[in-house]
C-alpha atoms as a PDB file:
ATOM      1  CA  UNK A   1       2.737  11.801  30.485  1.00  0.00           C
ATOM      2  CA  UNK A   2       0.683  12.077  27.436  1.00  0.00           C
ATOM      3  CA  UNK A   3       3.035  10.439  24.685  1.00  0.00           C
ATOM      4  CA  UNK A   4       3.079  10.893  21.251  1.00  0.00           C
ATOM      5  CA  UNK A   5       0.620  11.164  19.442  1.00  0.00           C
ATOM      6  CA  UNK A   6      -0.411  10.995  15.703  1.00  0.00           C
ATOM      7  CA  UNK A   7      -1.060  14.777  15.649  1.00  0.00           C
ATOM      8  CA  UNK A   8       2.719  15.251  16.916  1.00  0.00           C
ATOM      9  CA  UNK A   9       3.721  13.324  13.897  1.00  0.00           C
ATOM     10  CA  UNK A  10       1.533  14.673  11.480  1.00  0.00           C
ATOM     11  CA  UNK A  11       2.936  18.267  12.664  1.00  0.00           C
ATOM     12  CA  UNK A  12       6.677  17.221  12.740  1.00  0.00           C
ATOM     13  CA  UNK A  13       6.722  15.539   9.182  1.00  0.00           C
ATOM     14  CA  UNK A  14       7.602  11.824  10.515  1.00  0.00           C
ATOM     15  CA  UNK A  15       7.225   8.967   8.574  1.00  0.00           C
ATOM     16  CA  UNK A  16       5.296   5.929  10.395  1.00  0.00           C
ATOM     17  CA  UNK A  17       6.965   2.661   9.507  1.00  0.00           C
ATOM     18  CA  UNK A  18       4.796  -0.261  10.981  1.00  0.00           C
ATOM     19  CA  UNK A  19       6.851  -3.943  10.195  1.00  0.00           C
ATOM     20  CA  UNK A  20       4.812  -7.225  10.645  1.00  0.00           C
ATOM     21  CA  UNK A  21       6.462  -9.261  13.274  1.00  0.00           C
ATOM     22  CA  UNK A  22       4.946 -12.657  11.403  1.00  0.00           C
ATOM     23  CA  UNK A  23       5.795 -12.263   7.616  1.00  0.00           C
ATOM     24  CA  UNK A  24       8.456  -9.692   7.146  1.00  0.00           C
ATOM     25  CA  UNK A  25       6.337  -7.350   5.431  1.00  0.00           C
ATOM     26  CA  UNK A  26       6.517  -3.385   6.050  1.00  0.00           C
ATOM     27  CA  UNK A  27       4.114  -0.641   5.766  1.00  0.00           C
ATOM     28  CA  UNK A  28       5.316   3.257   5.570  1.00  0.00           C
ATOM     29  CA  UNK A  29       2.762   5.923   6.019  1.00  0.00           C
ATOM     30  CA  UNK A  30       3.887   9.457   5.728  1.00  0.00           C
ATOM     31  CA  UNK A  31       1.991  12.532   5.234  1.00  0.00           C
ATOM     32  CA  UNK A  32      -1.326  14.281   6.743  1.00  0.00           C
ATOM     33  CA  UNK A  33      -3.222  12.196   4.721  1.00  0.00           C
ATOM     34  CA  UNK A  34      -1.717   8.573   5.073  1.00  0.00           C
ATOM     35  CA  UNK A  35      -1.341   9.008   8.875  1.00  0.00           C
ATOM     36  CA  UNK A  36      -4.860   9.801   9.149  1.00  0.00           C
ATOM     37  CA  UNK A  37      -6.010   6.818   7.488  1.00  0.00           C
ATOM     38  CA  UNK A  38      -4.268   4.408  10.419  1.00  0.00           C
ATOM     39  CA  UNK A  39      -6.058   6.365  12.990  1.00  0.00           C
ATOM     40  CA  UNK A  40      -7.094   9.487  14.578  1.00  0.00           C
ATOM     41  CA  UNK A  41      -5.021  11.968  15.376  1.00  0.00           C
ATOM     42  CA  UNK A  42      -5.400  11.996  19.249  1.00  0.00           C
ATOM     43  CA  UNK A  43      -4.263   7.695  19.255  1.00  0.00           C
ATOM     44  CA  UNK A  44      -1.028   7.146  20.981  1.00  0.00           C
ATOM     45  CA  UNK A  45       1.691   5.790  19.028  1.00  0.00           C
ATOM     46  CA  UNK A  46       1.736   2.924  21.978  1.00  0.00           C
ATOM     47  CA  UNK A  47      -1.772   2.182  21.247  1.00  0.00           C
ATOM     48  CA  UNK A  48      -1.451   2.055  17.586  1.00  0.00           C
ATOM     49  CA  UNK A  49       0.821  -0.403  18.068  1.00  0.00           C
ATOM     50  CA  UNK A  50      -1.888  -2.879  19.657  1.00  0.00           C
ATOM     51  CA  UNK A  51      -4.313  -2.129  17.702  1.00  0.00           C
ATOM     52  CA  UNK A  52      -3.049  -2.335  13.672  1.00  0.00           C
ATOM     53  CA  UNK A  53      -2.880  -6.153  12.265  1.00  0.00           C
ATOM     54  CA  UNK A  54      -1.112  -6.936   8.959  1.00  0.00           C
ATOM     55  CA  UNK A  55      -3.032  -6.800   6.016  1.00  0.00           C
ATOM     56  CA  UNK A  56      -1.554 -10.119   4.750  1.00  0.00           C
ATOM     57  CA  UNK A  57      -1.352 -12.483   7.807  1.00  0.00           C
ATOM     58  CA  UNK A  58      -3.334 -10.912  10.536  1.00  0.00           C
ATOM     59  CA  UNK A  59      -0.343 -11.001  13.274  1.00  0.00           C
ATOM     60  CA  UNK A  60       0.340  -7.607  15.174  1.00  0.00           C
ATOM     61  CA  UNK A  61       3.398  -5.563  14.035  1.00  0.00           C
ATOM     62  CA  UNK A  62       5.981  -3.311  15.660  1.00  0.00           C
ATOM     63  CA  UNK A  63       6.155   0.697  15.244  1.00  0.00           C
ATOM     64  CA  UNK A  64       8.994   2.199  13.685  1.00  0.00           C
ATOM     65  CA  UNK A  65       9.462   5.692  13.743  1.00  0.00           C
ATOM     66  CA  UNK A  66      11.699   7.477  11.024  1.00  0.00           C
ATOM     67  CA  UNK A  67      12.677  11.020  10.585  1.00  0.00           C
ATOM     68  CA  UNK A  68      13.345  12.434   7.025  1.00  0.00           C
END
C-alpha cells in the first residue's frame, strides 16, 4: 500500500495541520505552494510525520489532516 502522499493532498485541496506534541503550538499549511515547502510531493504523510520538528522547541509533532 502506497499511502498518502503530499501530491494526493496537494490534488484534493487538504489542509496539513502539524501540532507540536511539546509546546502546544500548531502549524497549518494549505495550498500547492505551502505543502511544497514541508516536503516533496512523493513523502508519505507517515514519514512527514518523523521527520518535521517544531520551529520553537525542536520536539516532533503529530499530523492532522483537515478537509475544507
Amino acid at each position: 500500500m502506497a499511502g498518502i502522499t503530499i501530491r494526493d493532498l496537494i490534488a484534493e485541496g487538504v489542509a496539513l495541520q502539524i501540532r507540536c506534541t511539546g509546546c502546544g503550538k500548531t502549524y497549518v499549511y494549505q495550498g500547492d505552494f505551502r505543502l511544497r515547502t514541508v516536503a516533496t510531493p512523493n513523502m508519505r504523510i507517515r514519514d512527514l510525520q518523523f521527520a518535521l520538528r517544531c520551529k520553537v522547541c525542536r520536539a516532533r509533532g503529530e499530523v492532522v489532516m483537515t478537509i475544507p
